[in-house]
N, C-alpha and C. Protein backbone atom coordinates (compact mmCIF):
# COMPACT_ATOMS: atom_id res chain seq x y z
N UNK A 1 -14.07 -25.89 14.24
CA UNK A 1 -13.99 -24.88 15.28
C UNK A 1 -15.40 -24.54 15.73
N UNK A 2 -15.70 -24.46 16.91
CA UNK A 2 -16.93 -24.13 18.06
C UNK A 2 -17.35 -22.83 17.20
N UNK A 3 -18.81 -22.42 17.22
CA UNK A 3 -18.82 -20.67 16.84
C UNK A 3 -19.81 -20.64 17.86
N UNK A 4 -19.83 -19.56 18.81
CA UNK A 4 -20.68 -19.21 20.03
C UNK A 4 -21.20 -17.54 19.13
N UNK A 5 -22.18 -17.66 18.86
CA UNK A 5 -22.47 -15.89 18.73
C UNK A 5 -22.54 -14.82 19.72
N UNK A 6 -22.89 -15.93 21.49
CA UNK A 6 -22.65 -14.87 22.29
C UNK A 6 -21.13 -14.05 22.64
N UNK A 7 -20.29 -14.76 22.62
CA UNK A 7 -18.35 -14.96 22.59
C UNK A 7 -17.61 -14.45 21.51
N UNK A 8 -18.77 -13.70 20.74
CA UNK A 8 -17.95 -13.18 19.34
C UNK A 8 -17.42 -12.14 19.87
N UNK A 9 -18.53 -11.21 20.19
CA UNK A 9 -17.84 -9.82 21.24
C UNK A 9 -17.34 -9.94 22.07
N UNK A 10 -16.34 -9.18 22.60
CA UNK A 10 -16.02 -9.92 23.89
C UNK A 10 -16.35 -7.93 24.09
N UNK A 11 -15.51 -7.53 25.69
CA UNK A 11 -15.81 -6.55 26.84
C UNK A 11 -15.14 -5.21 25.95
N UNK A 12 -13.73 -5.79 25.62
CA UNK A 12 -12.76 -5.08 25.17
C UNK A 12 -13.38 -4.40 23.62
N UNK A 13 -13.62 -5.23 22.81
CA UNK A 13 -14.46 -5.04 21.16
C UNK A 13 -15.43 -3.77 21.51
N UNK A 14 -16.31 -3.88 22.78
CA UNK A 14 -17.20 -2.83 23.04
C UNK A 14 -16.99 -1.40 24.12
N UNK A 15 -15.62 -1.96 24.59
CA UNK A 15 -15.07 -0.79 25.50
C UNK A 15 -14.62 0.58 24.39
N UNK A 16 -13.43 0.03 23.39
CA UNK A 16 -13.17 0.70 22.12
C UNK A 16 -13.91 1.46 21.53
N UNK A 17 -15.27 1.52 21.52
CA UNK A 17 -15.74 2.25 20.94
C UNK A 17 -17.06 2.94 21.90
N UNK A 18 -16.51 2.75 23.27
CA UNK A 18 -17.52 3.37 24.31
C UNK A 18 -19.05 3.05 24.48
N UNK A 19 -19.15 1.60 24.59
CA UNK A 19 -19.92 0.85 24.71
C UNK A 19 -20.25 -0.55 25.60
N UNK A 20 -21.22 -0.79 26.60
CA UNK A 20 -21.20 -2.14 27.07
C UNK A 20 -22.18 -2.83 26.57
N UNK A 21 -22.09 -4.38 26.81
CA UNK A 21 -23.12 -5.12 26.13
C UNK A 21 -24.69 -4.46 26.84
N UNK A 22 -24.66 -4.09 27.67
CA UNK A 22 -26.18 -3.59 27.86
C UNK A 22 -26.69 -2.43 26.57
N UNK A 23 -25.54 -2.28 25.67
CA UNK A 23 -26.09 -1.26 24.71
C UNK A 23 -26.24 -2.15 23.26
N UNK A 24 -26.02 -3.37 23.71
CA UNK A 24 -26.65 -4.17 22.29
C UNK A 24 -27.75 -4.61 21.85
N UNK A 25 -28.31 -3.59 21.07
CA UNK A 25 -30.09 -3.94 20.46
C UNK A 25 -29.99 -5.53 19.96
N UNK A 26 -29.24 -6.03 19.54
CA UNK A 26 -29.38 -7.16 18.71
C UNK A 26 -27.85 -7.80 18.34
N UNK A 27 -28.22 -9.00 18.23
CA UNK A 27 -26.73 -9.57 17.24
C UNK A 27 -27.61 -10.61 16.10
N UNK A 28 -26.79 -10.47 15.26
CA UNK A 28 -27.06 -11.70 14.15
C UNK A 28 -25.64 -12.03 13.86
N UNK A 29 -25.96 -12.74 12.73
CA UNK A 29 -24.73 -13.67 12.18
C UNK A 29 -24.89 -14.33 10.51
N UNK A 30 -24.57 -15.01 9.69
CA UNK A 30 -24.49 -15.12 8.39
C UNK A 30 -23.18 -15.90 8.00
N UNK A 31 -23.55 -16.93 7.14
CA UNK A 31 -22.23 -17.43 6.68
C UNK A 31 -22.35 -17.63 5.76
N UNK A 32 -21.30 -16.81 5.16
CA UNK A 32 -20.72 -16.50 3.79
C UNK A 32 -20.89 -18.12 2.81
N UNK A 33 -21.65 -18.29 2.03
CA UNK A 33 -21.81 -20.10 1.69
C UNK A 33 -20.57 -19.69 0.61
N UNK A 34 -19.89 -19.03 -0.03
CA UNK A 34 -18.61 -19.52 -0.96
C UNK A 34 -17.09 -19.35 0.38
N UNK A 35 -16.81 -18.89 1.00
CA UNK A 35 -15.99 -19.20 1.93
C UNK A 35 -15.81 -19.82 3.28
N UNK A 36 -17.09 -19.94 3.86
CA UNK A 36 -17.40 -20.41 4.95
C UNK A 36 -17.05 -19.18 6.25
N UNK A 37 -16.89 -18.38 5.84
CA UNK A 37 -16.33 -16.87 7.04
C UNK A 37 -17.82 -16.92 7.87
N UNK A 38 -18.10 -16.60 8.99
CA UNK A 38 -19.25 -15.77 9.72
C UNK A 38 -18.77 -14.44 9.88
N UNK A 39 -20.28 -13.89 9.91
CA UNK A 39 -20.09 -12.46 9.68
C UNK A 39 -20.84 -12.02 10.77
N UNK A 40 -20.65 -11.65 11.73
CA UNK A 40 -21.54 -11.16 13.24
C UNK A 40 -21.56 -9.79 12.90
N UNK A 41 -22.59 -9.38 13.42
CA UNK A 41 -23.19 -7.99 13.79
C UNK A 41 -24.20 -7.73 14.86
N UNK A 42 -23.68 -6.44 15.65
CA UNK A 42 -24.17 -5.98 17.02
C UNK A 42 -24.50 -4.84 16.49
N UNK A 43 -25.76 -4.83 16.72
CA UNK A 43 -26.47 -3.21 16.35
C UNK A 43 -26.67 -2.74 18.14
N UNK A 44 -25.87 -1.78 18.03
CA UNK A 44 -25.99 -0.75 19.45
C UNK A 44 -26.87 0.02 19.18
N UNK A 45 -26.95 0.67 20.78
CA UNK A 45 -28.54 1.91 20.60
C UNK A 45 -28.17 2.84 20.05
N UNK A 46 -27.12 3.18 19.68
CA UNK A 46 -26.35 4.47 19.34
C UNK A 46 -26.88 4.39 17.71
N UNK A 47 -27.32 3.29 17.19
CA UNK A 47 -26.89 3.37 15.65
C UNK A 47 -25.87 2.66 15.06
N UNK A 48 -24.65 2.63 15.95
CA UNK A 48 -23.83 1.95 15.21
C UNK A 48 -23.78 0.20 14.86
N UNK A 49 -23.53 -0.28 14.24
CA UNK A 49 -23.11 -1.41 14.00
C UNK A 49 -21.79 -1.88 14.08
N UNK A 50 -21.34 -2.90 14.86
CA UNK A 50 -20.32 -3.57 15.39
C UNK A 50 -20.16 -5.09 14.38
N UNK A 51 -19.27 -4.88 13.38
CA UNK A 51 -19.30 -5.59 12.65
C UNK A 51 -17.85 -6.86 12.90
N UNK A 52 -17.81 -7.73 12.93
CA UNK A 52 -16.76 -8.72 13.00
C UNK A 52 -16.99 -10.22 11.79
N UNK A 53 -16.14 -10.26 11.54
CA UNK A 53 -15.70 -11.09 10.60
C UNK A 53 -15.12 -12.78 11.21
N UNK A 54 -15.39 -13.71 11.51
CA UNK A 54 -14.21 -14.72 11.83
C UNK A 54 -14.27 -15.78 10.90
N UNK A 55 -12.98 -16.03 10.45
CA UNK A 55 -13.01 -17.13 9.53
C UNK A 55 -12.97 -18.83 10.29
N UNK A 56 -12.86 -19.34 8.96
CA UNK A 56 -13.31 -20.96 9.27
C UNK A 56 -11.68 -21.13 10.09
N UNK A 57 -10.40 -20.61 10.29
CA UNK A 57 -9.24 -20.78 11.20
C UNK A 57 -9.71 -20.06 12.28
N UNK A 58 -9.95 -19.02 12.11
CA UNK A 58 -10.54 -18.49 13.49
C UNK A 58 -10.24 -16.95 13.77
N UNK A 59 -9.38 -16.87 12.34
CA UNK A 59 -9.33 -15.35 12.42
C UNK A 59 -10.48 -14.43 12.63
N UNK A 60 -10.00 -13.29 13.65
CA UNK A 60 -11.41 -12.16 13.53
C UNK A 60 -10.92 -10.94 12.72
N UNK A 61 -11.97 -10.33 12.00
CA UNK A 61 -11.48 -9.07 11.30
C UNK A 61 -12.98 -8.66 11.90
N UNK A 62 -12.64 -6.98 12.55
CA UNK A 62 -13.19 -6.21 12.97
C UNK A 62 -13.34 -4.89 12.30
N UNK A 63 -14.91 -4.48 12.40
CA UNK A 63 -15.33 -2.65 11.95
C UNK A 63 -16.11 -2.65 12.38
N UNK A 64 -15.90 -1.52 13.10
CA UNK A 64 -17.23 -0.38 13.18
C UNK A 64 -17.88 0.27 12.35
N UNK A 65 -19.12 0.00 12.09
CA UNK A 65 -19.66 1.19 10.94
C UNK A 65 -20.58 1.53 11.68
N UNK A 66 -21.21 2.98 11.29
CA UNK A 66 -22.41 3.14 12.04
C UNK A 66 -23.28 3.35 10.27
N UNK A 67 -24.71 2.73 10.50
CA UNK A 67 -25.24 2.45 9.33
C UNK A 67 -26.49 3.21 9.69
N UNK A 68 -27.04 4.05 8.85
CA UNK A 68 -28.23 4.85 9.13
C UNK A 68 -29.11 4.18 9.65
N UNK A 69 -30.43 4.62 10.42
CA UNK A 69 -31.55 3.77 10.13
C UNK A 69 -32.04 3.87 8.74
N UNK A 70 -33.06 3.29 8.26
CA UNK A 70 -33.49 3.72 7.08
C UNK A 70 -35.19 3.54 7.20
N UNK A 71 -35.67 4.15 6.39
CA UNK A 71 -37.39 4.30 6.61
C UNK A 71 -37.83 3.83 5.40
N UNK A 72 -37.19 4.02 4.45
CA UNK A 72 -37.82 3.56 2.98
C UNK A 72 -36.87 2.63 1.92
N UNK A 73 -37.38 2.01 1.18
CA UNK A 73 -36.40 1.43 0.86
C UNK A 73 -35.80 2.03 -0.62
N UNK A 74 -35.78 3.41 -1.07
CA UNK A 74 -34.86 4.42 -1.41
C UNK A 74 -33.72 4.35 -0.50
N UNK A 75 -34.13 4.62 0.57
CA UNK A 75 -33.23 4.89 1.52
C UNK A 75 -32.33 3.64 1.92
N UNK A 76 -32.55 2.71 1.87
CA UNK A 76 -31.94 1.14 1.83
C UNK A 76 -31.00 1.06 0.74
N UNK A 77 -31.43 1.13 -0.38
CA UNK A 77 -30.79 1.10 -1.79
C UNK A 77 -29.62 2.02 -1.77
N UNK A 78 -29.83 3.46 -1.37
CA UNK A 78 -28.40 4.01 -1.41
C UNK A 78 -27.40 3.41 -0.13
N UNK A 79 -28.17 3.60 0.66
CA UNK A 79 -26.60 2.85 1.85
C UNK A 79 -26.51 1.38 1.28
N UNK A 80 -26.71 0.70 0.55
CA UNK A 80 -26.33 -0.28 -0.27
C UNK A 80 -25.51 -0.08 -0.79
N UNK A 81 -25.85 0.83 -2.03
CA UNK A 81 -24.90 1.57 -3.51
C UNK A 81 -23.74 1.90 -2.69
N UNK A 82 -23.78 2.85 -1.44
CA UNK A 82 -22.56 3.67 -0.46
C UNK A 82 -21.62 2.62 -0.13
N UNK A 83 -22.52 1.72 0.14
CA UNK A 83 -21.16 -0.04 0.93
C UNK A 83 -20.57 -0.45 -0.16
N UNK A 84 -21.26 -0.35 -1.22
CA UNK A 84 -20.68 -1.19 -2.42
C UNK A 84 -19.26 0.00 -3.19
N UNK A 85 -19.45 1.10 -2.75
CA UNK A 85 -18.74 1.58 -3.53
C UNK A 85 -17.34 1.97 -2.56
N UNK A 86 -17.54 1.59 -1.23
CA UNK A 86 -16.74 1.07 -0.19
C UNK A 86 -16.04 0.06 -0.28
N UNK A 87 -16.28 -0.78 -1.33
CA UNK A 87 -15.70 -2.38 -1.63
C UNK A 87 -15.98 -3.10 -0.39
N UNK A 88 -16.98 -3.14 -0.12
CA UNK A 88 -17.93 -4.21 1.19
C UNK A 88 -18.88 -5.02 -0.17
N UNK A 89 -18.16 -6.42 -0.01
CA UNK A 89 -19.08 -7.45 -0.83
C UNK A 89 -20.29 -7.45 -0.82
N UNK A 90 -20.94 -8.25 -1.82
CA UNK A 90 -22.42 -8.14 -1.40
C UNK A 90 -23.10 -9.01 0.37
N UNK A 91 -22.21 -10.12 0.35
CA UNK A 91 -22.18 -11.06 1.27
C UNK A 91 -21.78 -10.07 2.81
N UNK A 92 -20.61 -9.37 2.22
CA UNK A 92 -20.80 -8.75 3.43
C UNK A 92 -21.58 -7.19 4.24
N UNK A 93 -22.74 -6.64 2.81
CA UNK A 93 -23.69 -5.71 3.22
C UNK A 93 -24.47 -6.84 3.61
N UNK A 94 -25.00 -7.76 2.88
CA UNK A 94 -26.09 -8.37 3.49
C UNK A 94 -26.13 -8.92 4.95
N UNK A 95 -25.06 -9.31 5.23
CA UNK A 95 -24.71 -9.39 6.35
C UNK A 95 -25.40 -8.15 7.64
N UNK A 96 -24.11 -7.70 7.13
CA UNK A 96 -24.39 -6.29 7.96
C UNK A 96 -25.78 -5.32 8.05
N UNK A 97 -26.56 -5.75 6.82
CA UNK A 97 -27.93 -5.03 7.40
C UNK A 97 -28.98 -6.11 7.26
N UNK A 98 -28.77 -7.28 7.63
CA UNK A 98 -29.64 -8.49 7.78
C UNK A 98 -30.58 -8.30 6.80
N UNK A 99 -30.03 -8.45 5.28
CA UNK A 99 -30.51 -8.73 3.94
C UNK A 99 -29.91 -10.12 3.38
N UNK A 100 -30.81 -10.22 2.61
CA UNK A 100 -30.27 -11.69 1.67
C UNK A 100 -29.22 -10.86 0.75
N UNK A 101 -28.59 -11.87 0.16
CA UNK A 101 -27.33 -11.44 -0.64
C UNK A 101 -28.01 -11.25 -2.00
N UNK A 102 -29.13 -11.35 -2.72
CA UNK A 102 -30.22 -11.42 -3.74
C UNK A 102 -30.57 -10.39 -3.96
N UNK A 103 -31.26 -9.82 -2.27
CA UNK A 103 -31.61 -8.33 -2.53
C UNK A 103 -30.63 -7.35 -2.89
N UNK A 104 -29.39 -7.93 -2.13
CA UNK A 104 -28.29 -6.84 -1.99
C UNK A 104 -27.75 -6.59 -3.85
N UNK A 105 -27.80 -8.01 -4.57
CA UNK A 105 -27.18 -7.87 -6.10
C UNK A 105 -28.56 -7.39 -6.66
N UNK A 106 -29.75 -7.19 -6.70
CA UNK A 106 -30.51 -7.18 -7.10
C UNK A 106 -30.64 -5.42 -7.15
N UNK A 107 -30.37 -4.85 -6.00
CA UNK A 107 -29.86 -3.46 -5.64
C UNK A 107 -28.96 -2.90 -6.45
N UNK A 108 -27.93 -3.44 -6.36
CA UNK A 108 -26.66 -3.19 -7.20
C UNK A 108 -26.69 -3.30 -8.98
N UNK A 109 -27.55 -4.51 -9.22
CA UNK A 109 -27.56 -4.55 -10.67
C UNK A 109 -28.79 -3.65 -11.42
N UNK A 110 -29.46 -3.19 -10.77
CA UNK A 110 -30.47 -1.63 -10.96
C UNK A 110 -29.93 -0.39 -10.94
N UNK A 111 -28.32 -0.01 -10.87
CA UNK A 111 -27.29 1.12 -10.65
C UNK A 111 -28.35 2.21 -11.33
């Protein structure tokens, strides 16, 4: 299956939550190396993060989170600890705040 990172969002994904693509600071992407899933993320100006999921069939699983900024990396480590205790994998914080999955267990196994 094709993966376009621009085509992940589409109009509708960003209408929902009162947003157009002119409000997207950024997108990335990440693939999960034990399942093969991509994990897209649109950081809007608002703060929030526009998180989508599509698997190797083509399913999409969609969230919104809005994820602090952070200034220090105290401040990194708990909205880490916060996702994790959310049951958001490590694969999929790292994702979502464009970390390696290393730092993210490396975070986690310092509780």
């Amino acid at each position: 299956m094709a993966f376009n990172l621009i085509n992940v969002f589409n109009k509708n994904d960003l209408i929902k939550n009162g947003q157009s693509f002119e409000n997207i600071v950024s997108l990335a992407f990440k693939t999960n190396s034990k399942n093969g899933n991509r994990t897209v993320r649109a950081v809007l100006d608002n703060g929030q993060a526009l998180i989508k999921t599509v698997t190797q069939t083509g399913v999409e699983i969609s969230k919104a989170i809005t994820i602090s900024s952070f200034n220090s990396v105290k401040q990194r480590n708990d909205i880490i600890k916060d996702l994790s205790k959310q049951k958001f994998n490590q694969e999929d914080i790292a994702a979502m705040m464009d970390l390696s999955q290393s730092t993210v267990s490396n975070v986690l196994r310092k509780k």
